[in-house]
C-alpha atoms as a PDB file:
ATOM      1  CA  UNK A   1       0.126 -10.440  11.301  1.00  0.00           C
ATOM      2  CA  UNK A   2       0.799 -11.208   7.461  1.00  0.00           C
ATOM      3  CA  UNK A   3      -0.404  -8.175   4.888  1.00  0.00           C
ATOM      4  CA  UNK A   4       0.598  -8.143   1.445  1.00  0.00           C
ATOM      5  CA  UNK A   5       1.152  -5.002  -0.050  1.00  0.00           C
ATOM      6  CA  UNK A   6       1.244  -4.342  -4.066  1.00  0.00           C
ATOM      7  CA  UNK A   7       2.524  -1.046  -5.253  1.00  0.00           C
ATOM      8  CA  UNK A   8       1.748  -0.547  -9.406  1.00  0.00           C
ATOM      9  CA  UNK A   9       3.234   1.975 -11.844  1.00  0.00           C
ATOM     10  CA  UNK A  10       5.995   4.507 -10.352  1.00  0.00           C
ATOM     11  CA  UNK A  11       5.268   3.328  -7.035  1.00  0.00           C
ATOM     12  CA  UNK A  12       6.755  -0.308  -7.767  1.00  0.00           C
ATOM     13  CA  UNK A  13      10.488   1.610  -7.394  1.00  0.00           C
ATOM     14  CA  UNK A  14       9.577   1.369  -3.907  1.00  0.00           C
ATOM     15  CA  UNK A  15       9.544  -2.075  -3.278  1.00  0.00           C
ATOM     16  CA  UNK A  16      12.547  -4.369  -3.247  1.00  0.00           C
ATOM     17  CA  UNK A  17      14.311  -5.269  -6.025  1.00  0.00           C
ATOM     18  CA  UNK A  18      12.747  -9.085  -5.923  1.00  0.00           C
ATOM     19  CA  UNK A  19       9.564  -7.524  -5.267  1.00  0.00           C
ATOM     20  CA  UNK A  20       9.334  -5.618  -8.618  1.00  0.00           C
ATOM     21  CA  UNK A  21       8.925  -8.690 -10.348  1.00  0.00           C
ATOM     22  CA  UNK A  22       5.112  -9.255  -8.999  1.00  0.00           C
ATOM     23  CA  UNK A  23       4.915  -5.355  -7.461  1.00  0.00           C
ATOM     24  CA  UNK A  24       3.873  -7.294  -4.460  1.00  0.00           C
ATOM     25  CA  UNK A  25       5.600  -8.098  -0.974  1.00  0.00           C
ATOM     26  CA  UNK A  26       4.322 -10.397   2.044  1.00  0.00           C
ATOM     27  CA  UNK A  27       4.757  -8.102   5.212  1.00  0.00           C
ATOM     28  CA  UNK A  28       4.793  -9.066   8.928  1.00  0.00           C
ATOM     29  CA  UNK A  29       3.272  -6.132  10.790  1.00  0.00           C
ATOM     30  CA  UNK A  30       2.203  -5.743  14.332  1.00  0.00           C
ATOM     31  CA  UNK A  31      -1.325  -5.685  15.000  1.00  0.00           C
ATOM     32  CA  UNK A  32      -2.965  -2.602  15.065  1.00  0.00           C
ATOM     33  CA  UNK A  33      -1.004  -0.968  11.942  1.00  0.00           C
ATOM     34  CA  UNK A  34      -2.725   1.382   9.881  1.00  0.00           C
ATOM     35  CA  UNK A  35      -2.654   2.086   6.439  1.00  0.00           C
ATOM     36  CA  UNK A  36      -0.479   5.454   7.018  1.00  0.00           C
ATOM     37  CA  UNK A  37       1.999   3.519   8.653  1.00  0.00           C
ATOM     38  CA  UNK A  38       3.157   1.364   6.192  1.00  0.00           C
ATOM     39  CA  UNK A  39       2.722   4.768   3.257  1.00  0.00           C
ATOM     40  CA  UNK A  40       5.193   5.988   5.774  1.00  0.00           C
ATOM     41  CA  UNK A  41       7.251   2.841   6.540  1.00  0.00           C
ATOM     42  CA  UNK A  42       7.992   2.452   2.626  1.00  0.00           C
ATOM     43  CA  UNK A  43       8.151   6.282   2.473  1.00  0.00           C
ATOM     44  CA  UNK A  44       6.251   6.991  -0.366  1.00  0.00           C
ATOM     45  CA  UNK A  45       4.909  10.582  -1.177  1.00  0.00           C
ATOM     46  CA  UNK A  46       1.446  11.059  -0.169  1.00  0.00           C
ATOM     47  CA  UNK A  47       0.658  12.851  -3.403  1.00  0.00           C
ATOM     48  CA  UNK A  48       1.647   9.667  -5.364  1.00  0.00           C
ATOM     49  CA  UNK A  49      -0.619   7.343  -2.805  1.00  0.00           C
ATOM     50  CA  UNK A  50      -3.868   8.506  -5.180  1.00  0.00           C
ATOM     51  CA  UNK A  51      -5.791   5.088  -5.353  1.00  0.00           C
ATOM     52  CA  UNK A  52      -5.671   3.124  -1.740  1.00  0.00           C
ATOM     53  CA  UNK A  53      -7.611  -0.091  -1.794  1.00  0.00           C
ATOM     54  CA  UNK A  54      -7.827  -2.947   1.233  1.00  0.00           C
ATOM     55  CA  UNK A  55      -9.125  -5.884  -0.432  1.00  0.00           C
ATOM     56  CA  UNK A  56     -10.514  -4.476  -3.309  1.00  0.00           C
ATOM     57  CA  UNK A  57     -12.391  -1.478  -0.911  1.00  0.00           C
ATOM     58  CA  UNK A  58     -11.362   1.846  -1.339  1.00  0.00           C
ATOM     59  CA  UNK A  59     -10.244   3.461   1.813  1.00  0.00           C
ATOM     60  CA  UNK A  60     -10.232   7.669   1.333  1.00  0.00           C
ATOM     61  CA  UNK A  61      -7.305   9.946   2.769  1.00  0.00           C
ATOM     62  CA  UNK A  62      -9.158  10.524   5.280  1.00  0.00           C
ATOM     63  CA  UNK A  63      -9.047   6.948   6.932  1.00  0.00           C
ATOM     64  CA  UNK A  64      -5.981   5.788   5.936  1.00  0.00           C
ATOM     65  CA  UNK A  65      -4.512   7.208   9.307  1.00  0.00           C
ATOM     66  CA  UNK A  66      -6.594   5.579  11.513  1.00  0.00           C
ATOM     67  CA  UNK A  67      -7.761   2.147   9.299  1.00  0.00           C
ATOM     68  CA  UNK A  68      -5.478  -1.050  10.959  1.00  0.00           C
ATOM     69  CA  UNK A  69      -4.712  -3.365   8.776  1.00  0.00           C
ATOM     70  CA  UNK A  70      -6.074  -7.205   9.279  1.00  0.00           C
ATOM     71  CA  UNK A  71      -3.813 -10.564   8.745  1.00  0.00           C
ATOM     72  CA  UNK A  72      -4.464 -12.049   5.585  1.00  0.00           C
ATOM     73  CA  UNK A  73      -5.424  -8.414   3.583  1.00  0.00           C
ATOM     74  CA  UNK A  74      -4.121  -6.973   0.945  1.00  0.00           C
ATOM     75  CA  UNK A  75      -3.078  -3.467   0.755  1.00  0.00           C
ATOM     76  CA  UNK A  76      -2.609  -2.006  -3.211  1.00  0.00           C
ATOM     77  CA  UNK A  77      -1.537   1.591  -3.707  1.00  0.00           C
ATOM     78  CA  UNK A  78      -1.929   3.478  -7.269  1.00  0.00           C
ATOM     79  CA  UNK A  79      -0.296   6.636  -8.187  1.00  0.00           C
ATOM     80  CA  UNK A  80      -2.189   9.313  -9.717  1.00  0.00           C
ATOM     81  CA  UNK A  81      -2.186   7.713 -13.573  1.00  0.00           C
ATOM     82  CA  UNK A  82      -3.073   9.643 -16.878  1.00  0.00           C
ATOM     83  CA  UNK A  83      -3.841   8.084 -20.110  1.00  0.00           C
ATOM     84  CA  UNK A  84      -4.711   8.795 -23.637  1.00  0.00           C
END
Protein backbone atom coordinates (compact mmCIF):
# COMPACT_ATOMS: atom_id res chain seq x y z
CA UNK A 1 0.00 0.00 0.00
CA UNK A 2 1.31 3.68 -0.71
CA UNK A 3 1.51 6.09 2.67
CA UNK A 4 3.24 9.23 2.63
CA UNK A 5 4.88 10.22 5.58
CA UNK A 6 6.04 14.03 6.42
CA UNK A 7 8.33 14.56 9.31
CA UNK A 8 8.66 18.70 10.23
CA UNK A 9 11.24 20.48 12.39
CA UNK A 10 14.13 18.19 14.02
CA UNK A 11 12.40 15.24 12.89
CA UNK A 12 13.07 16.05 9.04
CA UNK A 13 16.97 14.71 9.87
CA UNK A 14 15.27 11.54 9.69
CA UNK A 15 14.24 11.32 6.35
CA UNK A 16 16.50 10.93 3.34
CA UNK A 17 18.57 13.37 2.16
CA UNK A 18 16.13 14.02 -1.10
CA UNK A 19 13.37 13.86 1.21
CA UNK A 20 14.38 16.95 3.29
CA UNK A 21 13.63 19.06 0.54
CA UNK A 22 9.59 18.59 0.93
CA UNK A 23 10.02 16.70 4.65
CA UNK A 24 7.88 14.21 2.90
CA UNK A 25 8.52 10.56 1.47
CA UNK A 26 6.06 8.14 -0.56
CA UNK A 27 6.32 4.71 1.36
CA UNK A 28 5.27 1.20 0.21
CA UNK A 29 4.14 -0.63 3.34
CA UNK A 30 2.43 -3.90 3.80
CA UNK A 31 -1.03 -3.83 4.76
CA UNK A 32 -1.83 -3.91 8.16
CA UNK A 33 1.13 -1.45 9.38
CA UNK A 34 0.56 0.64 12.21
CA UNK A 35 1.57 3.90 13.06
CA UNK A 36 4.33 2.51 15.69
CA UNK A 37 5.81 0.63 13.08
CA UNK A 38 6.93 3.03 10.84
CA UNK A 39 8.02 5.59 14.39
CA UNK A 40 10.08 2.50 14.77
CA UNK A 41 11.07 1.69 11.15
CA UNK A 42 12.56 5.39 10.80
CA UNK A 43 13.69 5.07 14.45
CA UNK A 44 12.72 8.14 15.79
CA UNK A 45 12.52 8.81 19.65
CA UNK A 46 9.15 8.48 20.97
CA UNK A 47 9.58 11.59 23.08
CA UNK A 48 10.17 13.65 19.86
CA UNK A 49 6.88 11.88 18.09
CA UNK A 50 4.65 14.73 20.20
CA UNK A 51 2.03 15.67 17.43
CA UNK A 52 0.84 12.35 15.31
CA UNK A 53 -1.77 13.16 12.73
CA UNK A 54 -3.36 10.58 9.88
CA UNK A 55 -4.93 12.79 7.48
CA UNK A 56 -5.24 15.72 9.37
CA UNK A 57 -6.81 13.43 12.62
CA UNK A 58 -4.93 13.27 15.57
CA UNK A 59 -4.19 9.79 16.65
CA UNK A 60 -3.03 9.79 20.73
CA UNK A 61 -0.03 7.54 22.06
CA UNK A 62 -2.21 5.41 22.97
CA UNK A 63 -3.36 4.18 19.41
CA UNK A 64 -0.53 4.65 17.54
CA UNK A 65 0.44 0.91 18.33
CA UNK A 66 -2.42 -0.62 17.19
CA UNK A 67 -3.87 2.15 14.32
CA UNK A 68 -2.88 0.43 10.54
CA UNK A 69 -2.24 2.65 8.23
CA UNK A 70 -4.58 2.87 4.87
CA UNK A 71 -3.16 3.30 1.07
CA UNK A 72 -3.43 6.68 -0.02
CA UNK A 73 -2.98 8.41 3.85
CA UNK A 74 -0.80 10.55 5.03
CA UNK A 75 1.09 10.13 8.14
CA UNK A 76 2.79 13.73 9.64
CA UNK A 77 4.80 13.59 12.84
CA UNK A 78 5.71 16.92 14.96
CA UNK A 79 8.23 17.13 17.62
CA UNK A 80 7.46 18.70 20.78
CA UNK A 81 7.94 22.63 19.45
CA UNK A 82 8.33 25.81 21.73
CA UNK A 83 7.95 29.29 20.61
CA UNK A 84 8.11 32.81 21.72
Amino acid sequence: MHVTLKLFATLQDYLPPEARKTNALALELDAGTTVQQVIERFGLPQKLCHLVLIDGAFIPPALRATRPLQTGETLAIWPPIAGG
